[in-house]
C-alpha atoms as a PDB file:
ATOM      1  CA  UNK A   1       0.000   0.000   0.000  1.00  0.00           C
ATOM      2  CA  UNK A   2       2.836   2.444   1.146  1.00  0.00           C
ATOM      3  CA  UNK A   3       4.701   1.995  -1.598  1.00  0.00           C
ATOM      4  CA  UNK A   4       2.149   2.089  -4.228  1.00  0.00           C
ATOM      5  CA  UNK A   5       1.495   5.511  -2.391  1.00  0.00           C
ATOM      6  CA  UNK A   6       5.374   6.852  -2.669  1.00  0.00           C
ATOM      7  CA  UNK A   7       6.032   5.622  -6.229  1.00  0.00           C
ATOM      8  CA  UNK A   8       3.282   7.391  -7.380  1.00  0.00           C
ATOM      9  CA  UNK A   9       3.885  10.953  -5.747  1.00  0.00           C
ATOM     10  CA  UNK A  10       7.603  10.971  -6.759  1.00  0.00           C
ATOM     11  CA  UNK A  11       8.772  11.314  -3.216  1.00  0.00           C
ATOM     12  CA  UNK A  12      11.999  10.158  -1.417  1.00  0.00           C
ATOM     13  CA  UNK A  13      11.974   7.815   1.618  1.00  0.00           C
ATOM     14  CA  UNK A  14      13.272  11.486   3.465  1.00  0.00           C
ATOM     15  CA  UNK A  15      11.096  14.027   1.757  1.00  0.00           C
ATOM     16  CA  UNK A  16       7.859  11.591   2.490  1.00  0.00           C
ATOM     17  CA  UNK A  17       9.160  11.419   6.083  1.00  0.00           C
ATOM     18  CA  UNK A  18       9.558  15.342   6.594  1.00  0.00           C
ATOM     19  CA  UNK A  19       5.688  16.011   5.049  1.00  0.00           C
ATOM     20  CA  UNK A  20       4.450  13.332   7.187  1.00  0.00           C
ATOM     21  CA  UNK A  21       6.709  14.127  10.487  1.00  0.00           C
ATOM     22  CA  UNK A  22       8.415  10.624  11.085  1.00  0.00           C
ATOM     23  CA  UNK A  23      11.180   9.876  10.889  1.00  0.00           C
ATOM     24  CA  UNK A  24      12.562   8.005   7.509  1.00  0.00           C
ATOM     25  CA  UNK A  25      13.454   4.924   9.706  1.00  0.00           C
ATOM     26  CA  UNK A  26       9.585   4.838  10.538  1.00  0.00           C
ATOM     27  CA  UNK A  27       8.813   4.985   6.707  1.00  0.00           C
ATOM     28  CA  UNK A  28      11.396   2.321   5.601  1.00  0.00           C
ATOM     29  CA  UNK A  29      10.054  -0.217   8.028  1.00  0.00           C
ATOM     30  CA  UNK A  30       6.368   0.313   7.195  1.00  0.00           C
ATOM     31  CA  UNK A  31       7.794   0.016   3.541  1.00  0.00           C
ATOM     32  CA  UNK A  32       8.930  -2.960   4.118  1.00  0.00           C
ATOM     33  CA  UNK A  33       6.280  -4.466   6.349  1.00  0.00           C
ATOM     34  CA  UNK A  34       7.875  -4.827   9.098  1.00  0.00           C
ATOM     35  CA  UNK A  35       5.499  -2.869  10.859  1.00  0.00           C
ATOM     36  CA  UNK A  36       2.113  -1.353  10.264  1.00  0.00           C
ATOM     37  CA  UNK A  37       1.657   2.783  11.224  1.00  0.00           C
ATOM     38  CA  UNK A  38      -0.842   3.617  13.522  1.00  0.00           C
ATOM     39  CA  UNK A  39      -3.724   4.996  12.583  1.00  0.00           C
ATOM     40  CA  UNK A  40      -3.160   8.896  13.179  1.00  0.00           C
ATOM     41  CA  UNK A  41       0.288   7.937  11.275  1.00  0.00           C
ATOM     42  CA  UNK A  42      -1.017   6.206   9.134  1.00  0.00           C
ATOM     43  CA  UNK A  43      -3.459   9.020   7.484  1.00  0.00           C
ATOM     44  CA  UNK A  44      -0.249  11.611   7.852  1.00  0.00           C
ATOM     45  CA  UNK A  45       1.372   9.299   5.596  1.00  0.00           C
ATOM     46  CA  UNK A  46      -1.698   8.784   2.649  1.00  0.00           C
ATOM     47  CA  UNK A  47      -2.280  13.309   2.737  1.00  0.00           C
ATOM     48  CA  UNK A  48       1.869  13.228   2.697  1.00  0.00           C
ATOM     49  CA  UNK A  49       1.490  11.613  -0.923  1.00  0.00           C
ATOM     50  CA  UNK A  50      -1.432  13.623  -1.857  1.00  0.00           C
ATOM     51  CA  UNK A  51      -3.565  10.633  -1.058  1.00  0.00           C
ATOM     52  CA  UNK A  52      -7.321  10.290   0.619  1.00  0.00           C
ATOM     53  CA  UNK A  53      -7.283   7.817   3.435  1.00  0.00           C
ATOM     54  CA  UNK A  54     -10.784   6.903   2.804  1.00  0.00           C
ATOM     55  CA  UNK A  55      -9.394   5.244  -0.331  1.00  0.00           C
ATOM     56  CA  UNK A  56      -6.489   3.401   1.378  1.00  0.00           C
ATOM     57  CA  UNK A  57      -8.555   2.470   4.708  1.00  0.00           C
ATOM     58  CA  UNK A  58     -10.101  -1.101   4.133  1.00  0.00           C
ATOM     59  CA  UNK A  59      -6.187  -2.378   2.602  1.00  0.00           C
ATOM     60  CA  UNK A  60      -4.799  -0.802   5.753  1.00  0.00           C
ATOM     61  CA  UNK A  61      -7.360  -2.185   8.076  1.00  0.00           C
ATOM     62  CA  UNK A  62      -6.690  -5.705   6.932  1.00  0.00           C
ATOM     63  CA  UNK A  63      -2.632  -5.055   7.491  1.00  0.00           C
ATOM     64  CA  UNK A  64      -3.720  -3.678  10.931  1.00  0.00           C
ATOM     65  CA  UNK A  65      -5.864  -7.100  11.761  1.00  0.00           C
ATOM     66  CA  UNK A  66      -2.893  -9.664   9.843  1.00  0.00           C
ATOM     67  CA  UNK A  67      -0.145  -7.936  12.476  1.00  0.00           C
ATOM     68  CA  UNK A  68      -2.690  -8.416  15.121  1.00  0.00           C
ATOM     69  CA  UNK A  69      -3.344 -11.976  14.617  1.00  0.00           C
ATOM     70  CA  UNK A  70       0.273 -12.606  14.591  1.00  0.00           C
ATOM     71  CA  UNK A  71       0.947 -11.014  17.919  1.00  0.00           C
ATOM     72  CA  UNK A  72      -2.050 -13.416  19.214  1.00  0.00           C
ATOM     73  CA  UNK A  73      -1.121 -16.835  20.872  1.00  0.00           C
ATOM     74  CA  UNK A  74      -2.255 -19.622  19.797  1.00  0.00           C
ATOM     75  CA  UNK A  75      -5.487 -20.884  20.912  1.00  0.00           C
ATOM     76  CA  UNK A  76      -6.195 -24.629  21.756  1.00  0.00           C
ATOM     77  CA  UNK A  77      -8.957 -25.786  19.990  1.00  0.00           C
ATOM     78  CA  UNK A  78     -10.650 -29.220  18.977  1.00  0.00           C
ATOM     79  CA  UNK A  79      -9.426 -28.177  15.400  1.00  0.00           C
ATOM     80  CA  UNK A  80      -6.119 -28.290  16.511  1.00  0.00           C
ATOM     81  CA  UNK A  81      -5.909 -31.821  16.679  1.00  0.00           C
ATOM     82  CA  UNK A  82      -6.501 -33.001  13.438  1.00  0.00           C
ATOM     83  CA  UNK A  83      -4.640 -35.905  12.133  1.00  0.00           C
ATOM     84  CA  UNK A  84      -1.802 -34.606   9.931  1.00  0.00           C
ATOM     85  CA  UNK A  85      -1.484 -35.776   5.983  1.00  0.00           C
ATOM     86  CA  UNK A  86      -1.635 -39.517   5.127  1.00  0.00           C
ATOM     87  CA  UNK A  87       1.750 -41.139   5.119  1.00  0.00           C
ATOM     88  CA  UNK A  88       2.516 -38.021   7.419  1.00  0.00           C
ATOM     89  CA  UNK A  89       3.890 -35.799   4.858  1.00  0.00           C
ATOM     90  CA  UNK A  90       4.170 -32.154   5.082  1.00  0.00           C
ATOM     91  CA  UNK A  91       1.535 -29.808   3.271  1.00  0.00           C
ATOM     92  CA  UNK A  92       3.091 -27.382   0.835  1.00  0.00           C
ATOM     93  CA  UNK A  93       1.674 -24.228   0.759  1.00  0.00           C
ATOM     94  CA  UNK A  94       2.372 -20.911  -1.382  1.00  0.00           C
ATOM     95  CA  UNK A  95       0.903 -17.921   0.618  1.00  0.00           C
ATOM     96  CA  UNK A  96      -0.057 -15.313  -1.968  1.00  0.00           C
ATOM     97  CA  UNK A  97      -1.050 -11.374  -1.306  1.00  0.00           C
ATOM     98  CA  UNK A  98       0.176  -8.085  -1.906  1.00  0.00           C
ATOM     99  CA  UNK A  99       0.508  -6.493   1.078  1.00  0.00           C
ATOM    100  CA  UNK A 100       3.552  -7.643   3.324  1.00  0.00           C
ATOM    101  CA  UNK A 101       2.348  -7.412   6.834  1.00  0.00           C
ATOM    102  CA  UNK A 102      -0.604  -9.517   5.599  1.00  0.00           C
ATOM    103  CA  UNK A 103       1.743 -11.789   4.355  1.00  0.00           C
ATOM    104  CA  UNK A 104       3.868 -12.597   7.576  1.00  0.00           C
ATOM    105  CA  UNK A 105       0.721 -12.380   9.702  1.00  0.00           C
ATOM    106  CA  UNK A 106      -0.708 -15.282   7.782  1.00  0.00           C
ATOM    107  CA  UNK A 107       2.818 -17.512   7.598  1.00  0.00           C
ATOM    108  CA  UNK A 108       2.870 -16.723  11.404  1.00  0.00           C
ATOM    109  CA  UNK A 109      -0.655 -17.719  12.082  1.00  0.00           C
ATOM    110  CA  UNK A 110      -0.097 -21.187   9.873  1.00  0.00           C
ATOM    111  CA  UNK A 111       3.391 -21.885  11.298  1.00  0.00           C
ATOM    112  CA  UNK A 112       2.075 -22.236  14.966  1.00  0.00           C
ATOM    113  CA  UNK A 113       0.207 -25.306  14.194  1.00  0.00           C
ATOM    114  CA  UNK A 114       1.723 -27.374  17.040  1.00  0.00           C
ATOM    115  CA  UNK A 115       2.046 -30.732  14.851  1.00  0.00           C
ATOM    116  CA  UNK A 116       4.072 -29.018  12.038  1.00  0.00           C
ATOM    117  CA  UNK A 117       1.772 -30.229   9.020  1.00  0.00           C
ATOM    118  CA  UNK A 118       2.156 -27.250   6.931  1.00  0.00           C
ATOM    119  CA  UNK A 119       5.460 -26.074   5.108  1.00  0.00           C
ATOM    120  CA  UNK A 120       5.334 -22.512   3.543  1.00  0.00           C
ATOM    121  CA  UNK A 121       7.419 -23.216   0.424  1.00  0.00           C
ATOM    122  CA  UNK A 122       6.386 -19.794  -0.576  1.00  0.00           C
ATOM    123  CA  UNK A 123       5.214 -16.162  -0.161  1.00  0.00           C
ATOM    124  CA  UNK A 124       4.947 -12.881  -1.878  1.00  0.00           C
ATOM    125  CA  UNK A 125       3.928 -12.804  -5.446  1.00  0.00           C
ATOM    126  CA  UNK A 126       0.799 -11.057  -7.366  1.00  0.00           C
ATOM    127  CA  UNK A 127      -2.619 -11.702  -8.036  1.00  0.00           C
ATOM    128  CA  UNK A 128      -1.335 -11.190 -11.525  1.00  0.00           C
ATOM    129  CA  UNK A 129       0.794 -13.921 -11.315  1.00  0.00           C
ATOM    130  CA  UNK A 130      -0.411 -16.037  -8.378  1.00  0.00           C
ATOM    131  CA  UNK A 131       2.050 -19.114  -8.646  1.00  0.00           C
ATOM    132  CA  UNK A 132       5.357 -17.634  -9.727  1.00  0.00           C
ATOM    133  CA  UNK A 133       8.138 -20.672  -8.738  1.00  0.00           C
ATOM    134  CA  UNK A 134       8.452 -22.195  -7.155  1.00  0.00           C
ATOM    135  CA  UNK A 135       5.333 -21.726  -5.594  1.00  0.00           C
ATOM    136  CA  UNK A 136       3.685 -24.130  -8.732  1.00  0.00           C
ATOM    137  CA  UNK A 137       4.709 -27.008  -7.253  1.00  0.00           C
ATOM    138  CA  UNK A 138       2.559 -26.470  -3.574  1.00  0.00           C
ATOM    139  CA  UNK A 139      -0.149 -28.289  -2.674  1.00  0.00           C
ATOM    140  CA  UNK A 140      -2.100 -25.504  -1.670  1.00  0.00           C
ATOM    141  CA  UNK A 141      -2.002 -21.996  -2.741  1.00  0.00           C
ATOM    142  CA  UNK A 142      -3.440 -19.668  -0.116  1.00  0.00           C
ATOM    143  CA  UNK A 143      -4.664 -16.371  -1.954  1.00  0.00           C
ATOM    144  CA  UNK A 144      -5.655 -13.154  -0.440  1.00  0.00           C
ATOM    145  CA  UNK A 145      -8.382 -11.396  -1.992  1.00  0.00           C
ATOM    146  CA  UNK A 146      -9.660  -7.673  -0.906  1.00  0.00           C
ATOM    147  CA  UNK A 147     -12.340  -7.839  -3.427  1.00  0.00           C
ATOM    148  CA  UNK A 148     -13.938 -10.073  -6.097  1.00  0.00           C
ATOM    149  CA  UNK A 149     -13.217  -8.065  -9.281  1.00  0.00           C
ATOM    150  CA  UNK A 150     -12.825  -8.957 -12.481  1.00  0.00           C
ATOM    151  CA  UNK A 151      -9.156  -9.615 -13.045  1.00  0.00           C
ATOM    152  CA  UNK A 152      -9.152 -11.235  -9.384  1.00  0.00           C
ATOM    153  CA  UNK A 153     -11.131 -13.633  -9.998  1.00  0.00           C
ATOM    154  CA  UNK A 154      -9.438 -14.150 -13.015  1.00  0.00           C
ATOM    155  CA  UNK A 155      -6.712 -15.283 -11.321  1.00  0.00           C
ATOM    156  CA  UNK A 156      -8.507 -17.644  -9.017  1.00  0.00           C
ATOM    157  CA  UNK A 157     -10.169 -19.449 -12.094  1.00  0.00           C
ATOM    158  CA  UNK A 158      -6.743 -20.269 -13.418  1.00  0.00           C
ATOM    159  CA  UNK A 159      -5.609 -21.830 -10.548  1.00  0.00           C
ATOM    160  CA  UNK A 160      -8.555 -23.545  -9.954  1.00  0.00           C
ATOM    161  CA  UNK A 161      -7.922 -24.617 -13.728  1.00  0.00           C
ATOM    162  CA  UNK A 162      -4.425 -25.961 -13.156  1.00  0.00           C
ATOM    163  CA  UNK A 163      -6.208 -28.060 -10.657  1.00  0.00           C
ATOM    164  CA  UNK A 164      -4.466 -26.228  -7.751  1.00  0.00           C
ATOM    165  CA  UNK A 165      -6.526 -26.186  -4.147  1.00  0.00           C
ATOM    166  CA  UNK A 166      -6.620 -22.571  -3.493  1.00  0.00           C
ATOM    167  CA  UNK A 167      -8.057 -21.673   0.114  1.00  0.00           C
ATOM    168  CA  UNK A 168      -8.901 -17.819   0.069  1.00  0.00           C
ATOM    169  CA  UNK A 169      -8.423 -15.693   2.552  1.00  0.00           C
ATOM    170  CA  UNK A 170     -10.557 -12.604   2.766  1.00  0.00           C
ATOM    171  CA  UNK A 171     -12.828  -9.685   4.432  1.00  0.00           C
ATOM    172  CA  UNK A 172     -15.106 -10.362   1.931  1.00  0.00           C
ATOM    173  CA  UNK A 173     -18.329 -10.677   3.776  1.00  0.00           C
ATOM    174  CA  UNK A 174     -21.130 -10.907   1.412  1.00  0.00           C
ATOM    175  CA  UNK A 175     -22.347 -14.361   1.002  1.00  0.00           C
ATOM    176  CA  UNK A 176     -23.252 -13.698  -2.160  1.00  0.00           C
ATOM    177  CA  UNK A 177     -19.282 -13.040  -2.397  1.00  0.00           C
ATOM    178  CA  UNK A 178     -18.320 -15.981  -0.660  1.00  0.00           C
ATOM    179  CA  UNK A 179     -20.548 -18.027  -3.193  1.00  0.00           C
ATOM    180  CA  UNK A 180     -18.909 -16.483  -6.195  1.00  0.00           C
ATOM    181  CA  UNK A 181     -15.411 -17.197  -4.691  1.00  0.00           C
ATOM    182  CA  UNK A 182     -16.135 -20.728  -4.224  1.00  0.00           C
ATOM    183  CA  UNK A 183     -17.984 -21.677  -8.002  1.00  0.00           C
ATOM    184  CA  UNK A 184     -14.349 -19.803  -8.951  1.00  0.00           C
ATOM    185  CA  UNK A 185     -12.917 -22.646  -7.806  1.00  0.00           C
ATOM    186  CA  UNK A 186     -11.939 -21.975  -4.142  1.00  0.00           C
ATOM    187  CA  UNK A 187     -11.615 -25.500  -2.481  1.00  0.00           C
ATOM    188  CA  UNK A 188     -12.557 -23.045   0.980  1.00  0.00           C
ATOM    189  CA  UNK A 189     -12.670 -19.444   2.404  1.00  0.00           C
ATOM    190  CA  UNK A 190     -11.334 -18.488   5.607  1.00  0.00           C
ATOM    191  CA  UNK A 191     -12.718 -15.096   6.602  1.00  0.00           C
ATOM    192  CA  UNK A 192     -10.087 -12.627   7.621  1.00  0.00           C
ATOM    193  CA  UNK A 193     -12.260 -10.968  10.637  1.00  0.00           C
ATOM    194  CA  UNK A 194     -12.703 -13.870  12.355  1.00  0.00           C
ATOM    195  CA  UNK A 195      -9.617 -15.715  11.932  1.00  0.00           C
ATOM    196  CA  UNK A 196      -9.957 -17.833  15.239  1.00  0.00           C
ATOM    197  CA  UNK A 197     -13.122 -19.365  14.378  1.00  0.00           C
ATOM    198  CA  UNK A 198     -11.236 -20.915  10.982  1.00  0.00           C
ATOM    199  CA  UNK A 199      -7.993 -22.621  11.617  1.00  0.00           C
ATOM    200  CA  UNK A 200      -6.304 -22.263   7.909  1.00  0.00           C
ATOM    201  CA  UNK A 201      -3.861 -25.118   9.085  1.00  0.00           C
ATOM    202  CA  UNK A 202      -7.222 -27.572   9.707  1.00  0.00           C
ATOM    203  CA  UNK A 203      -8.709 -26.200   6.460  1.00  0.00           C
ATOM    204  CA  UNK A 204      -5.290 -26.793   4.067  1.00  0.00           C
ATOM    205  CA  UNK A 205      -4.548 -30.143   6.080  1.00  0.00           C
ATOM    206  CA  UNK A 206      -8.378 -31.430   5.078  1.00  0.00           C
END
């Protein structure tokens, strides 16, 4: 999100610092994910790049909730003790979104499964090229969606096409949505609000 912001109004790391009143060590860590901005920040950062945080709010809302999930420990629940893979192999998975925080809240979140089924063999790429290698060889591909336009669900029908199981993670809350996602080809959704109440590790290990 931040950097979509600074590429676009042709600041420096230091100039977008001064407008906003940071410090450019605070800028280069929210660029690189390693921490999301408060909210106040945040704003001070979008108006810095002659943005309007309305328009910014619901991708930095979800980066808020990913880097609060991942401070969360983990709960016990009956879901927790599923029975790993046949033959006990590992589950691959390639963890796919745009936004970093999101990204590392989610690996987080799926690492802490206490009987190690899942193996993140990848994260990062594009909904415009959701299984870059070597992501293409995981079992699962786990694909965060923000919306269900046009060219995103694009992308999910071509995965589902390659026969990949793609679990989607989202905010999405219309069922009407949800029911879209899943005749895409989604083998499952796991709603992004509520993350407690849908294990991803139970889902991908199914």
């Amino acid at each position: 999100m931040l950097r979509r912001l600074l590429d676009g109004s042709g600041l420096t790391v230091r100039q977008l610092a001064q407008r906003a009143g940071c410090s450019p060590g605070t800028v280069s860590y929210a660029l690189r994910g390693v921490t999301v901005p408060r909210e106040e920040l945040f704003e001070r950062l979008v108006r810095a790049c002659d943005g309007e945080p309305g328009d910014w709010r619901a991708i930095y809302e979800q980066a808020a909730e990913a880097a609060r999930a991942a401070r969360r420990p983990a709960a016990r629940t009956p879901e927790a003790d599923v029975s790993a893979p046949a033959g006990g192999r590992h589950v691959t998975v390639a963890v796919i979104d745009d936004h970093p925080v999101v990204i590392e809240g989610l690996v987080s979140w799926i690492e802490r499964d206490p009987q190690h089924r899942v193996h993140v063999v990848h994260r990062g790429g594009t909904r415009d090229e959701p299984a870059p290698a070597p992501a293409a060889d995981a079992d699962v591909v786990v694909l965060g969606l923000n919306e269900t336009s046009e060219p995103v669900m694009k992308a999910l029908r071509a995965l589902a096409a390659q026969g990949r199981r793609v679990v989607v993670f989202s905010a999405v809350q219309e069922q009407a949505e949800i029911a879209e996602i899943l005749r895409a080809g989604a083998v499952a959704f796991v709603a992004r609000r509520w993350p407690s109440r849908s294990n991803p590790v139970v889902t991908i290990s199914a």
